[in-house]
C-alpha atoms as a PDB file:
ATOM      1  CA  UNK A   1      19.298 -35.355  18.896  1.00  0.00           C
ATOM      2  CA  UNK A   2      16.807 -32.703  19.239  1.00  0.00           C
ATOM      3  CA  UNK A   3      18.331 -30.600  21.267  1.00  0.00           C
ATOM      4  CA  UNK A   4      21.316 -30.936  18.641  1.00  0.00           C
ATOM      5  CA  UNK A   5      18.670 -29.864  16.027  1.00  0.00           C
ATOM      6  CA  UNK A   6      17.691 -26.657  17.814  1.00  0.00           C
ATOM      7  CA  UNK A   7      21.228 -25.231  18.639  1.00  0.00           C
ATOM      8  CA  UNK A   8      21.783 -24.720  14.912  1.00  0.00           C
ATOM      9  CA  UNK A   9      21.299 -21.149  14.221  1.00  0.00           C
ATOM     10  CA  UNK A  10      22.015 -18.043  12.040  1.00  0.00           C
ATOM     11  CA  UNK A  11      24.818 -19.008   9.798  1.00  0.00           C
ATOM     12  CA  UNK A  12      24.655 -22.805   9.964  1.00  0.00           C
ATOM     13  CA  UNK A  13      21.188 -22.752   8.278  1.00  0.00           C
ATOM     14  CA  UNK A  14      22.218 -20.254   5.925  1.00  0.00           C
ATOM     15  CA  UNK A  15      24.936 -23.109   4.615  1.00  0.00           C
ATOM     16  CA  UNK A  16      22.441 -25.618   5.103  1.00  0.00           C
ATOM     17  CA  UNK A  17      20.029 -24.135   2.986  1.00  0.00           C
ATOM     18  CA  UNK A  18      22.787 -23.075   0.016  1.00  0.00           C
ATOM     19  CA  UNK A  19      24.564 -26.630   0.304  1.00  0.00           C
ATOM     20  CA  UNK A  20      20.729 -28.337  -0.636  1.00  0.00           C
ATOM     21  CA  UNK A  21      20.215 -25.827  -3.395  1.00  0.00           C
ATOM     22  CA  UNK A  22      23.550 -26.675  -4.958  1.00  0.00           C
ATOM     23  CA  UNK A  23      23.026 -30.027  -4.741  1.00  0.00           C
ATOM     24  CA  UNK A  24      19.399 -30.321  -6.367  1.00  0.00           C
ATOM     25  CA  UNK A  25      19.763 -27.265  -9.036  1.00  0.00           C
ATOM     26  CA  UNK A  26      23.433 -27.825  -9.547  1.00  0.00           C
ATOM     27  CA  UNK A  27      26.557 -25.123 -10.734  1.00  0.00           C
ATOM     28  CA  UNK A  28      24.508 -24.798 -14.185  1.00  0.00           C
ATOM     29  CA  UNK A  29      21.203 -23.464 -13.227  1.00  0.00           C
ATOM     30  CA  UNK A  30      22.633 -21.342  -9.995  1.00  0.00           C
ATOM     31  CA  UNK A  31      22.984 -18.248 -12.245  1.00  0.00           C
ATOM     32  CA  UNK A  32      19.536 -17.819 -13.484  1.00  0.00           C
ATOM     33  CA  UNK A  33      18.244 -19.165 -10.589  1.00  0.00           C
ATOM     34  CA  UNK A  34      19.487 -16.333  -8.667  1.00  0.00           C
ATOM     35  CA  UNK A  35      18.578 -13.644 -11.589  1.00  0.00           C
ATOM     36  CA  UNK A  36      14.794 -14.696 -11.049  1.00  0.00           C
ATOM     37  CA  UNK A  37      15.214 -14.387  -7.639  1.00  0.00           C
ATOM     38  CA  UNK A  38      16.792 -10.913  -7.485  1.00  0.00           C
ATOM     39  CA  UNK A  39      13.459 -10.019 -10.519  1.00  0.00           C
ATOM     40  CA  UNK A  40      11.042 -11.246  -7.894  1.00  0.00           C
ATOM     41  CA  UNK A  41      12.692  -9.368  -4.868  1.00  0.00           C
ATOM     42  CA  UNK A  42      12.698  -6.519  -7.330  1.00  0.00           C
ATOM     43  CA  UNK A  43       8.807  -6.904  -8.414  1.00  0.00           C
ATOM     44  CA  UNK A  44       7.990  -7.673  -4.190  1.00  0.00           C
ATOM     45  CA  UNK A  45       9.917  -4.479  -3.414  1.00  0.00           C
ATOM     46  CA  UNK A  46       7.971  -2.506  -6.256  1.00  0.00           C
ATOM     47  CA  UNK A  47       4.596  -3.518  -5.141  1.00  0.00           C
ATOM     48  CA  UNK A  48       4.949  -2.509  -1.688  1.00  0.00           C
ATOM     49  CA  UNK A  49       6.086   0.570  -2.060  1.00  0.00           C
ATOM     50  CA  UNK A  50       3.166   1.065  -4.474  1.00  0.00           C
ATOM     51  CA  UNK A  51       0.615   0.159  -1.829  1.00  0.00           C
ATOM     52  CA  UNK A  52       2.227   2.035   0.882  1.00  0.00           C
ATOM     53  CA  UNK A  53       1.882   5.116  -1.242  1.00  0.00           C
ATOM     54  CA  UNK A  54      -1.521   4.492  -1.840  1.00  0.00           C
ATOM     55  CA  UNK A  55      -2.337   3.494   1.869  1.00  0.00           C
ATOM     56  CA  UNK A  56      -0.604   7.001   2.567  1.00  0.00           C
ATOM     57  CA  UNK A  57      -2.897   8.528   0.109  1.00  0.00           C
ATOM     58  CA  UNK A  58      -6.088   7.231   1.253  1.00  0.00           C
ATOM     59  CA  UNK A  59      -5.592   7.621   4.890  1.00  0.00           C
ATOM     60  CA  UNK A  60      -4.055  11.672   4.403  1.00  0.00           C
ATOM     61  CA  UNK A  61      -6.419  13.075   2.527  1.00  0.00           C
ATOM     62  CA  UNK A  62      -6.065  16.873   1.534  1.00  0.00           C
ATOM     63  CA  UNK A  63      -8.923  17.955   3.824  1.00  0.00           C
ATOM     64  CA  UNK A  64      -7.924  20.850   6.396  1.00  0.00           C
ATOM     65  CA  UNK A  65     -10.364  20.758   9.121  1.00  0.00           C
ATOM     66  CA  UNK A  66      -9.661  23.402  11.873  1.00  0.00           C
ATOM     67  CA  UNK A  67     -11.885  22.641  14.808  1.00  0.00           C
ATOM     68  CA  UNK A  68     -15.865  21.182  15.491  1.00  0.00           C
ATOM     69  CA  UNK A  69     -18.047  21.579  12.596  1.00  0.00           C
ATOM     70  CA  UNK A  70     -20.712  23.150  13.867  1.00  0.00           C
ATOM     71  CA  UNK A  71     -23.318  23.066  10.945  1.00  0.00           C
ATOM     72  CA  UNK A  72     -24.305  21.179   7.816  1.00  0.00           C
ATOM     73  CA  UNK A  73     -23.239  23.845   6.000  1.00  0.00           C
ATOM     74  CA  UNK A  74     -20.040  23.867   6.842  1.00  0.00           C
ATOM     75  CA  UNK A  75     -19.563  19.912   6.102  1.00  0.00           C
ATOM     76  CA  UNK A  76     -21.298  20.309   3.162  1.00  0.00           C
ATOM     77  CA  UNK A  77     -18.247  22.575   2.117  1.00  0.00           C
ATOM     78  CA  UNK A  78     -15.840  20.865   3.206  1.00  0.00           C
ATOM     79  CA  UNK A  79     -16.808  17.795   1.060  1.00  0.00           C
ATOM     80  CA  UNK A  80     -17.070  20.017  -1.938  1.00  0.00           C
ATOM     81  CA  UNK A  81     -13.565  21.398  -1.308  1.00  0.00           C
ATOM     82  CA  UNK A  82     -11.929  17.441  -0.975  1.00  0.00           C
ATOM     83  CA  UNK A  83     -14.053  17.035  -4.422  1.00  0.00           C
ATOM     84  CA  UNK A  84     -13.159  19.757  -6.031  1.00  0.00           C
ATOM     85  CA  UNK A  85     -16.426  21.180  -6.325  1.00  0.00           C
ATOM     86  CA  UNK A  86     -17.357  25.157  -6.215  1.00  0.00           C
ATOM     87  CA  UNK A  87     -19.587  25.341  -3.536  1.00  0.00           C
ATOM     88  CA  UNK A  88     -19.710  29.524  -3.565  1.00  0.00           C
ATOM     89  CA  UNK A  89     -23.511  30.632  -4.567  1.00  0.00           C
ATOM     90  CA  UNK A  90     -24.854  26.796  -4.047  1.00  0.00           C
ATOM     91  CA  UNK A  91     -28.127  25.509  -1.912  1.00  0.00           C
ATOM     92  CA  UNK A  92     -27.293  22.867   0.149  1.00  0.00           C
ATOM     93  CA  UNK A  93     -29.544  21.010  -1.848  1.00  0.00           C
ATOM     94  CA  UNK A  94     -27.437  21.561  -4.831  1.00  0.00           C
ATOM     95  CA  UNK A  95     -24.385  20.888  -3.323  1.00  0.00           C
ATOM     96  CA  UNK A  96     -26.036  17.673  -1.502  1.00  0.00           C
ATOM     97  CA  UNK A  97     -26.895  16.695  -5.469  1.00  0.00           C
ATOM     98  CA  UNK A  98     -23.498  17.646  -6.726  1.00  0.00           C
ATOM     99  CA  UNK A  99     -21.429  15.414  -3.972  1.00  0.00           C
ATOM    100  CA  UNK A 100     -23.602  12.247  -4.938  1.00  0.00           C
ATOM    101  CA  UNK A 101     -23.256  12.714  -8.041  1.00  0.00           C
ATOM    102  CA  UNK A 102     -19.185  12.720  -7.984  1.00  0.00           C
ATOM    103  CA  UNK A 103     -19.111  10.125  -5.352  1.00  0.00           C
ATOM    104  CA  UNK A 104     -21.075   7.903  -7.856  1.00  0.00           C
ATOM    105  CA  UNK A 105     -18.305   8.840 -10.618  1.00  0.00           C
ATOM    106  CA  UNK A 106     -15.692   7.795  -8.411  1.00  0.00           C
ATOM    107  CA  UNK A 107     -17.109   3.851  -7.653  1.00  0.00           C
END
């Protein structure tokens, strides 16, 4: 019997499975049955591509680094840059202020 059980595959369970729904929603509710359905493979399909585009944005961000870094200078800049902040004619203790400050803005 089990072995019987487990030979049923691909097409059989797909009749199986529409042959119970017919028989405990009936011809009636079959229609909007199927409309929610489609809406919530619709809202599934939405949502995913709305994370994958964020997951894509978070994990490319638009920083260009060419090479070692070789001072804090130079990483100091490059976090201003991916901030958006003009780092020409800054200390690096201004610049150290000005990243905090629009790291904080961002949480």
């Amino acid at each position: 019997m089990l072995n019987w059980f487990l030979n049923i595959i691909g097409t059989e369970w797909f009749i199986i499975v529409f042959v119970a729904i017919f028989l405990i929603f009936g011809t009636n509710q079959l229609p909007s049955l199927s409309k929610k359905f489609g809406k919530v493979i619709g809202k599934y399909n939405k949502t995913k591509q709305n994370l994958q585009n964020t997951i894509s944005e978070v994990s490319n961000p638009n920083i260009a680094v060419r090479g070692p870094i070789k001072n804090d200078r130079q990483k100091l800049e490059i976090i201003a840059k991916s901030l958006d902040i003009d780092h020409i004619g800054k200390t690096n203790e201004e610049l150290q202020k000005l990243i905090s400050i629009k790291i904080n803005e961002k949480e």
